[in-house]
Structure formats: C-alpha cells, structure tokens
C-alpha atoms as a PDB file:
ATOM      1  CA  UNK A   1      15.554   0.516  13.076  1.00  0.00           C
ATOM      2  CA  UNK A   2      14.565  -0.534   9.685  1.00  0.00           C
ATOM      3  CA  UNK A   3      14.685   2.493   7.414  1.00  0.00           C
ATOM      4  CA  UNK A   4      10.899   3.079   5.753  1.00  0.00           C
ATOM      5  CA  UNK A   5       9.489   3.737   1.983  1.00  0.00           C
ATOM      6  CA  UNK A   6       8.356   7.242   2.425  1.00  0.00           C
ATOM      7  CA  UNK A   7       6.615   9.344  -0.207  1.00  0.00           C
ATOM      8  CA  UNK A   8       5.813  13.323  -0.029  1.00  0.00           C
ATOM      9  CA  UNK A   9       2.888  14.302   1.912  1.00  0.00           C
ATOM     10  CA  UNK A  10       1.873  16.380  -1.355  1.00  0.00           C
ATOM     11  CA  UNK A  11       1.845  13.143  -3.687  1.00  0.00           C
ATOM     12  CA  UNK A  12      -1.524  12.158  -1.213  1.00  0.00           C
ATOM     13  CA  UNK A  13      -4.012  11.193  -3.515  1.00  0.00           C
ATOM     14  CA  UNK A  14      -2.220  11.600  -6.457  1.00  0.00           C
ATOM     15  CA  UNK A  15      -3.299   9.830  -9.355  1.00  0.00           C
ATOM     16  CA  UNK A  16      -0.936   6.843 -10.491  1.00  0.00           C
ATOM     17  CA  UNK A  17      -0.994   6.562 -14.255  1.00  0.00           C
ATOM     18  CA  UNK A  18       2.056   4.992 -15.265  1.00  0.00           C
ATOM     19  CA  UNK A  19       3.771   1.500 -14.443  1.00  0.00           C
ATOM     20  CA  UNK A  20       6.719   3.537 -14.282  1.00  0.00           C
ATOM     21  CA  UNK A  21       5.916   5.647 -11.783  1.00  0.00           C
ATOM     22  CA  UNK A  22       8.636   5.751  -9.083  1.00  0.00           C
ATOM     23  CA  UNK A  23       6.318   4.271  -6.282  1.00  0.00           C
ATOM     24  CA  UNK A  24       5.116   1.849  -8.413  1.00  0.00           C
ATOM     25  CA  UNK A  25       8.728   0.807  -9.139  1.00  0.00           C
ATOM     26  CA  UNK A  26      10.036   0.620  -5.078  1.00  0.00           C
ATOM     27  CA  UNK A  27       6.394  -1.530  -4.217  1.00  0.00           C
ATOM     28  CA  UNK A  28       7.171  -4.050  -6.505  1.00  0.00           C
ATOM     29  CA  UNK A  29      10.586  -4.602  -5.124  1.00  0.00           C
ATOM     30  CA  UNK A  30       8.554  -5.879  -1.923  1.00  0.00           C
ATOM     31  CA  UNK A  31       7.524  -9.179  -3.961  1.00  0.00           C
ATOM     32  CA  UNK A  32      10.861 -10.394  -3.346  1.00  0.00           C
ATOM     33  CA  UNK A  33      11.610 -11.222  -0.253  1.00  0.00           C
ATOM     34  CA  UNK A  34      14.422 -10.356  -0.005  1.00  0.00           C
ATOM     35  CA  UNK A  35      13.575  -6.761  -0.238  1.00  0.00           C
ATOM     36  CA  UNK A  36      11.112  -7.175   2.039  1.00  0.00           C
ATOM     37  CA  UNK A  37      13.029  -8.322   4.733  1.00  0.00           C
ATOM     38  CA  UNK A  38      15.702  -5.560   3.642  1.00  0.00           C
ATOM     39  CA  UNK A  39      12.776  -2.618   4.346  1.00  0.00           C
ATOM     40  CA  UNK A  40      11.081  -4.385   7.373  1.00  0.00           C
ATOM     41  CA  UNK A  41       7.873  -4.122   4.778  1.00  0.00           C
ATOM     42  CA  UNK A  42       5.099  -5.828   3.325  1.00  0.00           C
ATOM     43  CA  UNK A  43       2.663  -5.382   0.643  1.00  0.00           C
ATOM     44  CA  UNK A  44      -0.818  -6.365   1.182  1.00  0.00           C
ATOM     45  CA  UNK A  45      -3.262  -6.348  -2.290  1.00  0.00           C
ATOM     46  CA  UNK A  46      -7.068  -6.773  -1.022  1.00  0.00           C
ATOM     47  CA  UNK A  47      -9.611  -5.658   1.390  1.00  0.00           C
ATOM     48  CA  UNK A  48      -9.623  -8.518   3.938  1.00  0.00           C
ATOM     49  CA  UNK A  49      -5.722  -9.013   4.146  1.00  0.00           C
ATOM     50  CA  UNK A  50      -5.293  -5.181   4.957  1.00  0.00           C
ATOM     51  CA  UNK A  51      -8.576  -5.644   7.318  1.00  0.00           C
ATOM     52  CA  UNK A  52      -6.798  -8.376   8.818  1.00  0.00           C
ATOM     53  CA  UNK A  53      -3.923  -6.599   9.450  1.00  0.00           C
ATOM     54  CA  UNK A  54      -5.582  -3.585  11.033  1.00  0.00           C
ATOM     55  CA  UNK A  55      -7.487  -5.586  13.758  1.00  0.00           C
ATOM     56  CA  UNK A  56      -4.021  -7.134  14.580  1.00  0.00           C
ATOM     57  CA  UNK A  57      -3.137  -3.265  15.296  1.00  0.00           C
ATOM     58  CA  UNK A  58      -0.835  -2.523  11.343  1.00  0.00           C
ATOM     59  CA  UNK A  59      -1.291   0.686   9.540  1.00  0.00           C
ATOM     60  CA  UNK A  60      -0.481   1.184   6.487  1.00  0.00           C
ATOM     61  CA  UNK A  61       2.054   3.635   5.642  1.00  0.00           C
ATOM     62  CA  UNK A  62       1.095   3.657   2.126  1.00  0.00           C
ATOM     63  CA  UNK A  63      -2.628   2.897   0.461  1.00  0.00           C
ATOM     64  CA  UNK A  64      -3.479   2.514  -3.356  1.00  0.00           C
ATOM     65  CA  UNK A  65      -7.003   1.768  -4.884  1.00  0.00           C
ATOM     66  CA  UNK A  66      -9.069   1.944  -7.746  1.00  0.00           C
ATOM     67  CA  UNK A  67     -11.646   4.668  -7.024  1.00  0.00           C
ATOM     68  CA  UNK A  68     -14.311   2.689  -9.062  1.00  0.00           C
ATOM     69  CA  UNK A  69     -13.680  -1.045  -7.537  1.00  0.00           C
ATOM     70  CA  UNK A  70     -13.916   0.894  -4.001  1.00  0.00           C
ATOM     71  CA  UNK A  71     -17.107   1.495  -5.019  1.00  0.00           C
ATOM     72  CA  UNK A  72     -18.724  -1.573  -5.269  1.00  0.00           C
ATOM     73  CA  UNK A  73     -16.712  -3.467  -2.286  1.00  0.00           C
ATOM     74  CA  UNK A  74     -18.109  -3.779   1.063  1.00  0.00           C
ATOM     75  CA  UNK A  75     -15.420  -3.171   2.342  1.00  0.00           C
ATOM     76  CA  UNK A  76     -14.681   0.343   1.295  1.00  0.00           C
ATOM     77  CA  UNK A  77     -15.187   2.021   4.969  1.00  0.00           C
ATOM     78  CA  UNK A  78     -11.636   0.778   5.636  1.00  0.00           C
ATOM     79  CA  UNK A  79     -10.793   3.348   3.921  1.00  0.00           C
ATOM     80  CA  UNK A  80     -12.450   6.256   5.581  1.00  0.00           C
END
C-alpha cells in the first residue's frame, strides 16, 4: 500500500494564505512525476478534470478552491 498525504481533520477549511504553507509545499511535489508515482497521487486543478474523475468513482482526499471563483462556476455543486 502506497502511503497517503494526510492533513489534520482540524486544518478543514482552513484558509491557505501563504505559498509556504506546508500543504502547499507537499502538492507541488505531485507535478513531478516522480513524486507522484512515489505517493500513488495525483493532482487535479479544475472543475471538469475532478468531475471527471468522480464519475469514474475517485475522491479526493484533499480539495482547495477559491471561495469567490466557486461562485461564479457552474460547476460549484461538486463541491457540496
């Protein structure tokens, strides 16, 4: 088994503000592909890709957005 990226429970919906914020830091290791392979992970920027891979039966374990582009996308219930 492939060992996971997890982050406390109480860090939900905390605010990022900082490009050197520690989960920042570990998701941008997943553009190489290397590292990807190494954590059995992908990261997936935009609504349709992550819609995409929900209807092939994915979760995410981790979601990030921008409270005020969520707004205007039609796609925004995938995130209810």
């Amino acid at each position: 088994m492939v060992p996971a990226v997890h982050f406390p429970v109480d860090a939900c919906f905390a605010m990022i503000t900082s490009v050197h914020n520690s989960r920042i830091k570990e998701l941008r290791k997943l553009a190489q592909r290397k590292e990807r392979q190494a954590a059995g992970q992908l990261l997936l920027e935009g609504v349709r890709l992550i819609g995409d891979a929900w209807q092939s039966g994915q979760r995410p374990l981790l979601t990030l957005y921008e409270p005020s582009l969520i707004e205007a996308n039609p796609g925004r219930g995938c995130l209810a």
